[in-house]
Protein backbone atom coordinates (compact mmCIF):
# COMPACT_ATOMS: atom_id res chain seq x y z
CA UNK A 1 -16.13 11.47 5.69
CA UNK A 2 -16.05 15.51 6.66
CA UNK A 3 -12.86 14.79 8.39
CA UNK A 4 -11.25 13.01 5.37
CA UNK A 5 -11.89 15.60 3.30
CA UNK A 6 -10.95 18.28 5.90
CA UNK A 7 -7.65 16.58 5.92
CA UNK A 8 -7.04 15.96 2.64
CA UNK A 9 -8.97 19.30 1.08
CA UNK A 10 -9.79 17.43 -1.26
CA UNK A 11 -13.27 15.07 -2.66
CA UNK A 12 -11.32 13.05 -4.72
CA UNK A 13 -8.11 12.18 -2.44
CA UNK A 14 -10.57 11.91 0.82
CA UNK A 15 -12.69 9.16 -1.30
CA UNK A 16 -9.70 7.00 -2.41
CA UNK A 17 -8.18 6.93 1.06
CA UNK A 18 -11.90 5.47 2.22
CA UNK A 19 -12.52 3.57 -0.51
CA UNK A 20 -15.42 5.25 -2.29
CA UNK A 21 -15.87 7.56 -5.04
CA UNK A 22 -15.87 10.94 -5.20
CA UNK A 23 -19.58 12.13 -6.14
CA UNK A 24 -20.22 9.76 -3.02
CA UNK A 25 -18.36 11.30 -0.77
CA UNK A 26 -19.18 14.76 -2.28
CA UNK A 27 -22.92 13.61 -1.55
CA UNK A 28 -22.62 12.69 1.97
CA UNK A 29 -20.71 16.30 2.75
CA UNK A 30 -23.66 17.91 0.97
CA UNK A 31 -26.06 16.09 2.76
CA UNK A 32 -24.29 16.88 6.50
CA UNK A 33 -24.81 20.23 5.41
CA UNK A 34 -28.30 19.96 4.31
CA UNK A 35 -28.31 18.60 7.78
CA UNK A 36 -26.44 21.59 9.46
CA UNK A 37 -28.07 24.32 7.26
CA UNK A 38 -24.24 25.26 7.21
CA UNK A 39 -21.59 25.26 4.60
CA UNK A 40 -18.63 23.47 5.69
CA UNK A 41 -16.57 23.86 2.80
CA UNK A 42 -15.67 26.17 -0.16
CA UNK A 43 -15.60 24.69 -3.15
CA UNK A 44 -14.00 26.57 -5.99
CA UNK A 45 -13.35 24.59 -8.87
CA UNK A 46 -10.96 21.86 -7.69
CA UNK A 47 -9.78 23.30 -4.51
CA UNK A 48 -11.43 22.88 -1.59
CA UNK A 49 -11.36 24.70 1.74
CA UNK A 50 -13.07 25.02 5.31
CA UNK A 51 -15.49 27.46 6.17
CA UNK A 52 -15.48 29.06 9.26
CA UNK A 53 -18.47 26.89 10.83
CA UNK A 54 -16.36 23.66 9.58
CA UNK A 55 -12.99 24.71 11.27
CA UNK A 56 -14.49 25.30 14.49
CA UNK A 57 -16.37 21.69 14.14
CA UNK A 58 -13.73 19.80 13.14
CA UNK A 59 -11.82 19.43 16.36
CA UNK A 60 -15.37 18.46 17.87
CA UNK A 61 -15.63 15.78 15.37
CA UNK A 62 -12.02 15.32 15.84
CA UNK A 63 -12.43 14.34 19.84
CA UNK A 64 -16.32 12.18 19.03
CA UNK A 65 -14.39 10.44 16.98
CA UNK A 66 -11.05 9.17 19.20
CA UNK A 67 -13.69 8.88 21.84
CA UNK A 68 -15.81 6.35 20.19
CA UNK A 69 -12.73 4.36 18.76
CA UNK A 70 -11.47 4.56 22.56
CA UNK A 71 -14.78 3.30 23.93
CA UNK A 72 -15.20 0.61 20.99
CA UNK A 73 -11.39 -0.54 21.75
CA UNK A 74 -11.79 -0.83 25.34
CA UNK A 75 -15.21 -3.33 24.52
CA UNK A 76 -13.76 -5.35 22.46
CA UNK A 77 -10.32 -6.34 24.21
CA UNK A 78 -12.23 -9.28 26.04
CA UNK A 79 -13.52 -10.23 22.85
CA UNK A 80 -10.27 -10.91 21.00
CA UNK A 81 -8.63 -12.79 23.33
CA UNK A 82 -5.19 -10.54 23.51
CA UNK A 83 -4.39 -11.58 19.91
CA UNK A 84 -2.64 -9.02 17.40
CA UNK A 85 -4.39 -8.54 14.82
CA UNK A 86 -2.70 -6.64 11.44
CA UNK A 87 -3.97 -6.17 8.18
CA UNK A 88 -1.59 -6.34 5.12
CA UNK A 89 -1.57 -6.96 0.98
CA UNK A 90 -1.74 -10.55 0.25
CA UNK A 91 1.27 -10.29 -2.62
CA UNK A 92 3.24 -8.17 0.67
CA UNK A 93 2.47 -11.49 2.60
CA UNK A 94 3.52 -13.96 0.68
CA UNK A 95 6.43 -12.75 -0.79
CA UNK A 96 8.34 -10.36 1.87
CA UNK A 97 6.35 -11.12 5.78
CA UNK A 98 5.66 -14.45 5.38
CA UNK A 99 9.64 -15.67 4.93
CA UNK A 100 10.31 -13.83 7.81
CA UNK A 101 7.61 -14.52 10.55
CA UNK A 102 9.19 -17.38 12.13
CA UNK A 103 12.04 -14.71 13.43
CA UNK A 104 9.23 -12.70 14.98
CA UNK A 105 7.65 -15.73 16.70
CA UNK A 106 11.20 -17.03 17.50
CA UNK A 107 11.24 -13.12 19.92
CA UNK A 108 7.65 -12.82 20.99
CA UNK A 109 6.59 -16.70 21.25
CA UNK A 110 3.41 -15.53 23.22
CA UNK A 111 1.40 -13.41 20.82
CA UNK A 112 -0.80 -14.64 19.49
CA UNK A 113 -0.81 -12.90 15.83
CA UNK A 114 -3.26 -12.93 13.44
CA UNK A 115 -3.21 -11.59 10.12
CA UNK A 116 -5.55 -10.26 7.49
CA UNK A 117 -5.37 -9.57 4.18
CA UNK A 118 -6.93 -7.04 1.97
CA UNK A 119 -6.07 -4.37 -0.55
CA UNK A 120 -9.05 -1.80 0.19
CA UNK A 121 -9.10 0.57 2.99
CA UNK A 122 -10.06 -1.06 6.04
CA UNK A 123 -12.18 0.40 8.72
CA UNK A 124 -9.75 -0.41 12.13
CA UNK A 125 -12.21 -0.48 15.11
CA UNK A 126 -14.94 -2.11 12.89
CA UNK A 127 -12.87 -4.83 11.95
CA UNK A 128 -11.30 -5.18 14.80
CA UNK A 129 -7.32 -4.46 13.80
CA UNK A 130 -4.82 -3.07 15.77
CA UNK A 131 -2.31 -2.29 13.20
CA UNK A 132 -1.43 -2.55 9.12
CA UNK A 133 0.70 -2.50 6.39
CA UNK A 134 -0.60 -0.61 3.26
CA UNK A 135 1.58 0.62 -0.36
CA UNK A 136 0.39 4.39 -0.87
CA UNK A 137 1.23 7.61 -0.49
CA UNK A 138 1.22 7.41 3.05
CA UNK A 139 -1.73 10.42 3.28
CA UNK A 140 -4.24 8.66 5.26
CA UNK A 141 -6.13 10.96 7.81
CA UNK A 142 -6.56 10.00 11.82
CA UNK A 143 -4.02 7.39 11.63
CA UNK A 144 -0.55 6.80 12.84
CA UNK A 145 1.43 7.02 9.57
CA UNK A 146 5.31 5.34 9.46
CA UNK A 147 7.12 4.83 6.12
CA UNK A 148 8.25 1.39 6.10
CA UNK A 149 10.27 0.85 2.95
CA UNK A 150 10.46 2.31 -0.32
CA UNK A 151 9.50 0.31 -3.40
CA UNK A 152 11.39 0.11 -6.63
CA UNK A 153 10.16 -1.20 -10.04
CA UNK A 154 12.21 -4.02 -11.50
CA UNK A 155 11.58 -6.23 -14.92
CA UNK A 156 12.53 -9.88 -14.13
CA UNK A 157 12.21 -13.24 -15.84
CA UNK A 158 13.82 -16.57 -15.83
CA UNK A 159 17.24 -17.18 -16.32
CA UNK A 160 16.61 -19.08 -19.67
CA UNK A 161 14.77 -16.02 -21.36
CA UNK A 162 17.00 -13.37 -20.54
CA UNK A 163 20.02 -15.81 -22.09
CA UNK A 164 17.50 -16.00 -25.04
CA UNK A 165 16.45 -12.39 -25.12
CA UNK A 166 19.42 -9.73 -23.62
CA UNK A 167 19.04 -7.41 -21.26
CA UNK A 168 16.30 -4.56 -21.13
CA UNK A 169 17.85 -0.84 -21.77
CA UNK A 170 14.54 0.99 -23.42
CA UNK A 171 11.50 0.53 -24.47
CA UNK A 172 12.34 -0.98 -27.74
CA UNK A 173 14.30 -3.83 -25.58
CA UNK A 174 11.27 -5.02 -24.89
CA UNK A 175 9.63 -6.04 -28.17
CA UNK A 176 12.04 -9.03 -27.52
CA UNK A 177 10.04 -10.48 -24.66
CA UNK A 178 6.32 -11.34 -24.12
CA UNK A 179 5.23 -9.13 -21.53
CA UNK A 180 3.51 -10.04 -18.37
CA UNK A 181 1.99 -7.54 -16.71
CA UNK A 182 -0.45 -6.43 -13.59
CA UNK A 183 -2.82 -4.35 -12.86
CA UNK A 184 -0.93 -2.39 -9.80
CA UNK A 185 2.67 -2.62 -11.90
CA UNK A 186 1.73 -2.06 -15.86
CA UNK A 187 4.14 -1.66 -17.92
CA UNK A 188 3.65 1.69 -18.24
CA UNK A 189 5.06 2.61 -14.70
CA UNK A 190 8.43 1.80 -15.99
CA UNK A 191 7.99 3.30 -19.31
CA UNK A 192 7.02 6.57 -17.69
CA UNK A 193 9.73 6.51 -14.97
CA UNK A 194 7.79 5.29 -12.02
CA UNK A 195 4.43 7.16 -12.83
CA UNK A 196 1.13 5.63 -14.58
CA UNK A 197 -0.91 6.37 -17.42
CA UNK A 198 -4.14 4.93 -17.33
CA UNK A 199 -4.60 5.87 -20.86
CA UNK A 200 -1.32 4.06 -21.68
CA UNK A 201 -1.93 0.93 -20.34
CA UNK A 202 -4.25 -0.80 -23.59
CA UNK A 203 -1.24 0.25 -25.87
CA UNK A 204 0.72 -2.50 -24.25
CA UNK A 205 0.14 -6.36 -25.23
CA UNK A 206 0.89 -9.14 -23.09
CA UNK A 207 -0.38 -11.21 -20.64
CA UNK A 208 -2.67 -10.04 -17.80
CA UNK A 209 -3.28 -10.89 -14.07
CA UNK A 210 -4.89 -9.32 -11.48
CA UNK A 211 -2.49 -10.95 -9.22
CA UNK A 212 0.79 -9.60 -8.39
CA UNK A 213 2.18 -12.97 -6.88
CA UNK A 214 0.98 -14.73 -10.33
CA UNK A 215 2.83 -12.39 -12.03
CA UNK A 216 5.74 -13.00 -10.14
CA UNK A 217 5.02 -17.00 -10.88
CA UNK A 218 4.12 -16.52 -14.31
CA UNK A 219 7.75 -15.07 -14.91
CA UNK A 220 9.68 -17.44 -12.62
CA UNK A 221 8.27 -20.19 -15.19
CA UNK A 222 9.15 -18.84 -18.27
CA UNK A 223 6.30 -17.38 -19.69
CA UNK A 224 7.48 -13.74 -20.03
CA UNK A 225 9.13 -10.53 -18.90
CA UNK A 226 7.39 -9.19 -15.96
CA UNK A 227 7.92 -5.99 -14.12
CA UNK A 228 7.57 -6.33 -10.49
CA UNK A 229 7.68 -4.90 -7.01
CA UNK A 230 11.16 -5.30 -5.83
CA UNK A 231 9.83 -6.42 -2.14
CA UNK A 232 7.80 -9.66 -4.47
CA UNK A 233 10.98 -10.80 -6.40
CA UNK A 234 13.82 -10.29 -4.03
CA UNK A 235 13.68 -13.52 -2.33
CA UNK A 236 13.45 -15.48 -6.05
CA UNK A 237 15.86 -13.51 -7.40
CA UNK A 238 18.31 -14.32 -4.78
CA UNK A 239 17.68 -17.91 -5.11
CA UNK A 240 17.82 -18.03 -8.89
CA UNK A 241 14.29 -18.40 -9.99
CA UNK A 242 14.69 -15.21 -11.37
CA UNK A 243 16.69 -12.69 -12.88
CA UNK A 244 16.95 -8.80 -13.09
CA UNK A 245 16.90 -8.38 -16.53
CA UNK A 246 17.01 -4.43 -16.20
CA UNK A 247 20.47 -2.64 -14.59
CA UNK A 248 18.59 0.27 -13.32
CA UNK A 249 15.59 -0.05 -11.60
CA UNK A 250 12.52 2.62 -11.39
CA UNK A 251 11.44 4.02 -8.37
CA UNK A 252 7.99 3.36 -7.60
CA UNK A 253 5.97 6.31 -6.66
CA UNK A 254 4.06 4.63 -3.88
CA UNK A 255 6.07 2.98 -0.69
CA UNK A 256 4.60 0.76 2.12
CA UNK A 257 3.58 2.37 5.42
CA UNK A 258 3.01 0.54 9.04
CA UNK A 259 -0.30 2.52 10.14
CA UNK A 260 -2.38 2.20 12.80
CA UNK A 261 -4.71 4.37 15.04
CA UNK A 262 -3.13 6.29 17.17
CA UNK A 263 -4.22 4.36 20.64
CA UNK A 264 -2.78 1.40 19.25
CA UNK A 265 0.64 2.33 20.01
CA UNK A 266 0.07 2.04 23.75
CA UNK A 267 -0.25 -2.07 23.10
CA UNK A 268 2.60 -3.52 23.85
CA UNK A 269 2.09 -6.10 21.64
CA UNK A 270 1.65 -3.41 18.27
CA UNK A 271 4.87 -1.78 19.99
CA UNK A 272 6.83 -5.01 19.26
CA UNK A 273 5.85 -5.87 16.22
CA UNK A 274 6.26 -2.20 14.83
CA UNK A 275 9.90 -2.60 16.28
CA UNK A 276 10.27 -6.27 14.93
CA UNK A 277 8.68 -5.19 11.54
CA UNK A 278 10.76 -1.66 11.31
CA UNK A 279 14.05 -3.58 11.83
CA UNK A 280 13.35 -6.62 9.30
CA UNK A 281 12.68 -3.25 6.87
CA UNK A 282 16.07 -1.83 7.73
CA UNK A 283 18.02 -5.42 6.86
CA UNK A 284 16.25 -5.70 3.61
CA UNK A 285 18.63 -3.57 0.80
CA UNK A 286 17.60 -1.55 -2.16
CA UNK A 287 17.84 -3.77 -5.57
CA UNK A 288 21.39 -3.61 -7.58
CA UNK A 289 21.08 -0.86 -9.86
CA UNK A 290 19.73 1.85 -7.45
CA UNK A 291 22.05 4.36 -7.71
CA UNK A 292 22.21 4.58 -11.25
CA UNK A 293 18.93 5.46 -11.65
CA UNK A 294 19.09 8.00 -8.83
């Protein structure tokens, strides 16, 4: 925790990046104090910054901690056999890695790849993965940190509706449609130009899913205008399922990252599948519509 927050100089950003809240991780700083009797960190306000006695012990912590992950990765290589082992979202998956695995086992037919799914933060030595793929802002502390592809915003739907309904300009284009929305793309995202309003979202009706993939689904069979992540709708779009009923997509503020920690790199096995999965990224093209909306 006190080097996620050194990083990030910040309570709130530190906690989202580890998956806990704020007054938690504002509590365990306070309490490593308590611990210290020393201030680590000046808090003024919102901003945050290092005291003298926490700059000179964060390269210490720095150092315990690549050690440990070092030792811990070194123990466990027995354990797990050799096999990969990456972490990714389940809608990221299904809809953009799964399509194109076989061409990765079709080059490196002898790893043995395993995959894991989960949209929280994920603890690499405890869970034992060498590598992941993660949509954020790409400010994750002690990790390797790659942009992998930028993600764009796109309202889709079956062929049938849009026929029915037009194409979507505005906002008031889409009091035609039944909208489908999720909780990680609302509606709001592409109201706002790429941004959310958490306040925003209960002003929009429609259906709700918690699922991006059943989103995707839920449009593909006619049940509504749904705005999606271009990487989820790219492959159904291309073979009809769906349509882009929008000419200019929205940039999405978040992109997807290949991370890892830093010792993974020296696998040869992470090195190949960072170079399979960087140039699958660079073959897959921006949705039509792109450079109108800049």
């Amino acid at each position: 925790m006190f080097g996620a927050v050194a990083h990030h100089l910040s309570f709130t950003r530190a906690a989202d990046a580890l998956g806990v809240s704020a007054s938690a991780a504002s509590l365990q700083i306070r309490s490593l104090e308590e611990y210290l009797r020393r201030p680590l960190f000046r808090r003024s306000g919102h901003q945050v910054n290092l005291t003298t006695e926490g700059e000179q012990l964060l390269p210490r912590v720095r150092k315990a901690l690549a050690d440990l992950e070092h030792a811990i990765d070194d123990t466990r290589e027995d354990r797990t056999g050799g096999a990969l082992r990456i972490t990714t979202l389940n809608s990221f998956l299904q809809q953009w890695l799964l399509p194109r695995l076989q061409r990765f086992h079709m080059r490196h037919p002898a790893i043995d790849l395993h995959v894991h799914t989960s949209a929280a933060a994920v603890d690499f030595v405890r869970e034992e993965l060498h590598a992941g793929i993660r949509v954020g802002l790409g400010d994750w502390p002690n990790l390797h940190v790659e942009k992998l592809l930028d993600e764009w915003l796109v309202p889709v739907c079956s062929p049938d509706l849009l026929k029915k309904h037009g194409p979507v300009h505005d906002m008031n284009d889409l009091k035609r449609y039944r909208l489908l929305h999720s909780t990680t793309e609302p509606w709001t995202g592409w109201m706002l130009g790429g941004l959310d309003d958490e306040d925003e979202r209960s002003a929009v009706t429609g259906l709700r899913f918690d699922d991006s993939v059943a989103v995707v689904r839920s449009a593909a069979n006619g049940l509504g205008l749904a705005l999606a992540r271009w990487s989820l709708v790219s492959s159904e779009i291309a073979a009809g399922t769906l349509v882009q009923a929008s000419p200019t997509p929205v940039k999405f503020r978040r992109s997807y990252w290949f991370v890892c920690p830093p010792r993974s790199l020296q696998r040869d096995t992470v090195a190949q599948f960072r170079e399979w999965l960087f140039a699958e990224a660079r073959e897959f093209c921006d949705p039509p519509g792109v450079g109108q909306a800049g």
